[in-house]
Protein backbone atom coordinates (compact mmCIF):
# COMPACT_ATOMS: atom_id res chain seq x y z
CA UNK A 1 85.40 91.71 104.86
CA UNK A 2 85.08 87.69 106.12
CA UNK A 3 86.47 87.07 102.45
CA UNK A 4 89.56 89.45 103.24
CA UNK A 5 90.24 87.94 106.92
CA UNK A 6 90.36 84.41 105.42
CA UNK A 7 92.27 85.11 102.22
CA UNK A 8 94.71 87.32 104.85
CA UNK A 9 94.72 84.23 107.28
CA UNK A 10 95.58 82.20 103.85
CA UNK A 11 98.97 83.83 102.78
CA UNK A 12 99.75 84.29 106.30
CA UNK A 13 99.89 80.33 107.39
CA UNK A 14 101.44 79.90 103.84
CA UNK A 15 104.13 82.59 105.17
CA UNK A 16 104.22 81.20 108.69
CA UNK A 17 104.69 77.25 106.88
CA UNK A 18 107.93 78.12 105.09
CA UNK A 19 109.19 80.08 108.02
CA UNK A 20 108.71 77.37 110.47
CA UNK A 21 110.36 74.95 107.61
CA UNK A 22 113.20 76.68 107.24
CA UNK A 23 113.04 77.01 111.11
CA UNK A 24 113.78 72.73 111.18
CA UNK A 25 116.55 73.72 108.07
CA UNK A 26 118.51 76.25 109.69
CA UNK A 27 117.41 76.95 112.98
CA UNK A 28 117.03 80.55 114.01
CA UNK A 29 120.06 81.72 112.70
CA UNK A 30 118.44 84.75 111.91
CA UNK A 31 119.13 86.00 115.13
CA UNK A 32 122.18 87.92 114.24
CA UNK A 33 120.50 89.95 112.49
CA UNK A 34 120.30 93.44 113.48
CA UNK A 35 117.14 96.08 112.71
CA UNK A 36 119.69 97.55 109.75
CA UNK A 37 120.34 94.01 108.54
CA UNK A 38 116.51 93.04 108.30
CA UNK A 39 115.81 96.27 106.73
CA UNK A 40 118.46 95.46 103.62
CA UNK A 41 117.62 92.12 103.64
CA UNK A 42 113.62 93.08 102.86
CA UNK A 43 115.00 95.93 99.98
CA UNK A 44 116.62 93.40 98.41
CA UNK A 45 113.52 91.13 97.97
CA UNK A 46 111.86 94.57 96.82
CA UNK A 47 114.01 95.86 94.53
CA UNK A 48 114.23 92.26 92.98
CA UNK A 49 110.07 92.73 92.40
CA UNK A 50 110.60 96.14 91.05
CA UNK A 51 112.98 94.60 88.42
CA UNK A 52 111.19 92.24 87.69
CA UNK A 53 108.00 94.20 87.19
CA UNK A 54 110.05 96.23 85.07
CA UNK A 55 112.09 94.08 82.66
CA UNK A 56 109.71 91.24 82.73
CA UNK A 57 112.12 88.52 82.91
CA UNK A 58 113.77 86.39 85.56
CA UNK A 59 117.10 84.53 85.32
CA UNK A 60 117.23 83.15 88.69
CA UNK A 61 114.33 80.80 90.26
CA UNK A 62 112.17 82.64 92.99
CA UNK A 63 109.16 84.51 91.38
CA UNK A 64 107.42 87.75 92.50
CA UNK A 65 105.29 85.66 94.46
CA UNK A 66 108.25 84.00 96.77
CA UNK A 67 109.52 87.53 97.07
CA UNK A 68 106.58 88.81 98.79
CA UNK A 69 106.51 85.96 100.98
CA UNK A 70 110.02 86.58 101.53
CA UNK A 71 109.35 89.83 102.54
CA UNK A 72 106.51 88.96 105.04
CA UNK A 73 108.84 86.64 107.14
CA UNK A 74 111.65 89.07 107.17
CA UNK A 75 109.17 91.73 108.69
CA UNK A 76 108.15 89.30 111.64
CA UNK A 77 111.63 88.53 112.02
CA UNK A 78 112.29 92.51 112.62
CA UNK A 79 109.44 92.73 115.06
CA UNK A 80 110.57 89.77 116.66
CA UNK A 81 114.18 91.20 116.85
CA UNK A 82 113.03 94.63 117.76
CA UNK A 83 111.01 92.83 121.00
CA UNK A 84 113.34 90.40 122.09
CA UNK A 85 117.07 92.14 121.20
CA UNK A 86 120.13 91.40 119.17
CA UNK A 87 122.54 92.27 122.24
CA UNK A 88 122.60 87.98 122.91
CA UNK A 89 122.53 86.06 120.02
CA UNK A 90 121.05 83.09 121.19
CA UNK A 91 119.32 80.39 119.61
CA UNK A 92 115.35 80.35 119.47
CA UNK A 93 113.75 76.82 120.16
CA UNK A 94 111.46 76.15 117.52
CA UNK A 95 108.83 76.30 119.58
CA UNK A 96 109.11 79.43 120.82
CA UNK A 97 110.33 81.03 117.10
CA UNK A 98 106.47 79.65 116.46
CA UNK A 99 105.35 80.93 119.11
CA UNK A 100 107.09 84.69 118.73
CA UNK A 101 105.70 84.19 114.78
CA UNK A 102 102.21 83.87 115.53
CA UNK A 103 102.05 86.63 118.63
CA UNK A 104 103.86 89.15 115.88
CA UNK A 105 101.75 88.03 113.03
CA UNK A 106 98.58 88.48 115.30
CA UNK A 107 99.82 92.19 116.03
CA UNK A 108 99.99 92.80 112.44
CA UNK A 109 96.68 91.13 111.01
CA UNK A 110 94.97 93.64 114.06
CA UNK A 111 96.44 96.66 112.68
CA UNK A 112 95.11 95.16 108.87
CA UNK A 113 91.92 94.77 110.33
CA UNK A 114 91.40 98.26 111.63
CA UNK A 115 93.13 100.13 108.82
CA UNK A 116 91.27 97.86 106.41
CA UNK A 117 87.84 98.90 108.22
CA UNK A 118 88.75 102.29 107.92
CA UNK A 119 90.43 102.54 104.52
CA UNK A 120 87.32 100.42 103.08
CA UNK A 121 89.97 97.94 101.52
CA UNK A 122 91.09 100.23 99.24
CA UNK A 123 94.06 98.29 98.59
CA UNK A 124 92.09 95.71 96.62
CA UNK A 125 92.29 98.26 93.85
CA UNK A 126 95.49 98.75 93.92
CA UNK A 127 98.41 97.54 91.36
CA UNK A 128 101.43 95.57 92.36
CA UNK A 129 103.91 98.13 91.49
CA UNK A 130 102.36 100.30 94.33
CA UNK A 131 102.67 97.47 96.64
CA UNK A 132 106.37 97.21 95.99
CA UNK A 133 107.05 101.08 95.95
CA UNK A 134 105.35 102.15 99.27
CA UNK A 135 107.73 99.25 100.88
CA UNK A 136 110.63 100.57 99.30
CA UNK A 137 109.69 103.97 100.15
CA UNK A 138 109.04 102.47 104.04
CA UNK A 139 111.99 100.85 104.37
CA UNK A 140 113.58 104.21 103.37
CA UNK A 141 112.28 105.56 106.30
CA UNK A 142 113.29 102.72 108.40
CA UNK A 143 116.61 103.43 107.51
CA UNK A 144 116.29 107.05 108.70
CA UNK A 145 114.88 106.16 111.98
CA UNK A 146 117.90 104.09 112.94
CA UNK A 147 120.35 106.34 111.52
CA UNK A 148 118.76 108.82 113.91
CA UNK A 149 118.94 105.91 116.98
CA UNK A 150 115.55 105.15 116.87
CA UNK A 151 113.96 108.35 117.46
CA UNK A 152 111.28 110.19 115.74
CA UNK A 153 109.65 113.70 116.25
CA UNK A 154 106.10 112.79 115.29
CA UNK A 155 105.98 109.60 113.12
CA UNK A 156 105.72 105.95 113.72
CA UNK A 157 108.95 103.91 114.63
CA UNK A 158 110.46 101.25 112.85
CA UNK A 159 107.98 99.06 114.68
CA UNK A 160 105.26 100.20 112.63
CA UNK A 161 106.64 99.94 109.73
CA UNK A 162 107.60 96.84 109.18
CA UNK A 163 103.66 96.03 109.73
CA UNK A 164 102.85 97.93 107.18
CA UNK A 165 105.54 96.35 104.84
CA UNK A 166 104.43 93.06 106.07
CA UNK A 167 100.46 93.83 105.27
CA UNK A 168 101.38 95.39 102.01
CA UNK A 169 103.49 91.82 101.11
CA UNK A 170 99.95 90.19 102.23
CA UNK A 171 97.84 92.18 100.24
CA UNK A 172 99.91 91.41 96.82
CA UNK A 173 99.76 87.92 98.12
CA UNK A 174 96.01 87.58 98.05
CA UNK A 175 95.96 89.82 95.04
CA UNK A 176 98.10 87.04 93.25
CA UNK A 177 96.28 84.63 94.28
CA UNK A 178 93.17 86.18 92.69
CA UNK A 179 95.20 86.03 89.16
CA UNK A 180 94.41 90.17 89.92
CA UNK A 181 98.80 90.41 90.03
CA UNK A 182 101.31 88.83 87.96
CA UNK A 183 103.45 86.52 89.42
């Protein structure tokens, strides 16, 4: 498990590096972004994996791996989002985008941590295509929370699911990074 937690904390602060980079580039213009927004903005960075995984070719730069990185910092944005608002769009200093980041990405390597414990890191054997499905299928149901204004019967709220989009995007990090995954 030690080898999990540092290859986890690994992609993460590779994550968490282009975030706060593009945090100097653009500032945290993100901001306008509403729960709906963040939501398409992910399914387009996994529907571009799923085509690629299917075709096999790429006619634009960003690879598989980017896309899953992509995908990581978009979740933290929704949790970050979901927290603070989107009623005032105000800027974030940087320091306290970093800040919001790493309290968010802390939530989500906990919950990684105890599901990995109990699910005996059964992702390790899993292939990349299931990665990209079960967030496609997750951001599905992200959709259908909001459309129902937030409310569930008996599941998990949107909350939850963008941490387990974010840890699957992790996983198929580390599992690239292991040459296990193409990129």
């Amino acid at each position: 498990m030690s080898n999990t937690e540092s290859q986890y904390n690994k992609a993460l602060n590779s994550c968490m590096d282009i975030f706060l980079k593009k945090t100097k580039d653009y500032g945290t213009s993100w901001r306008v972004l509403r729960p709906i927004s963040i939501t398409d903005q992910i399914f387009i960075k996994a529907r571009r994996i799923r085509t690629l995984q299917e075709v096999k070719e790429r006619k634009v730069g960003d690879d598989i791996h980017s896309e899953f990185i992509a995908i990581v910092n978009y979740g933290i944005i929704g949790l970050i989002q979901l927290a603070i608002g989107t009623d005032q769009i105000e800027e974030v200093p940087a320091a306290e985008a970093e800040r919001l980041y790493r309290t968010y990405a802390g939530e989500v390597r906990n919950v990684m941590l105890a599901k990995n414990h109990d699910y005996g890191e059964a992702w390790r054997d899993m292939s990349q295509e299931s990665f990209t499905d079960l967030i496609l299928m997750k951001l599905q149901r992200i959709r259908q929370i909001l459309a129902n204004d937030g409310r569930t019967l008996i599941s998990e709220g949107v909350d939850s699911n963008f941490t387990d989009i974010i840890n699957y995007a992790l996983f198929a990090l580390i599992l690239i990074g292991e040459g296990k995954h193409t990129n």
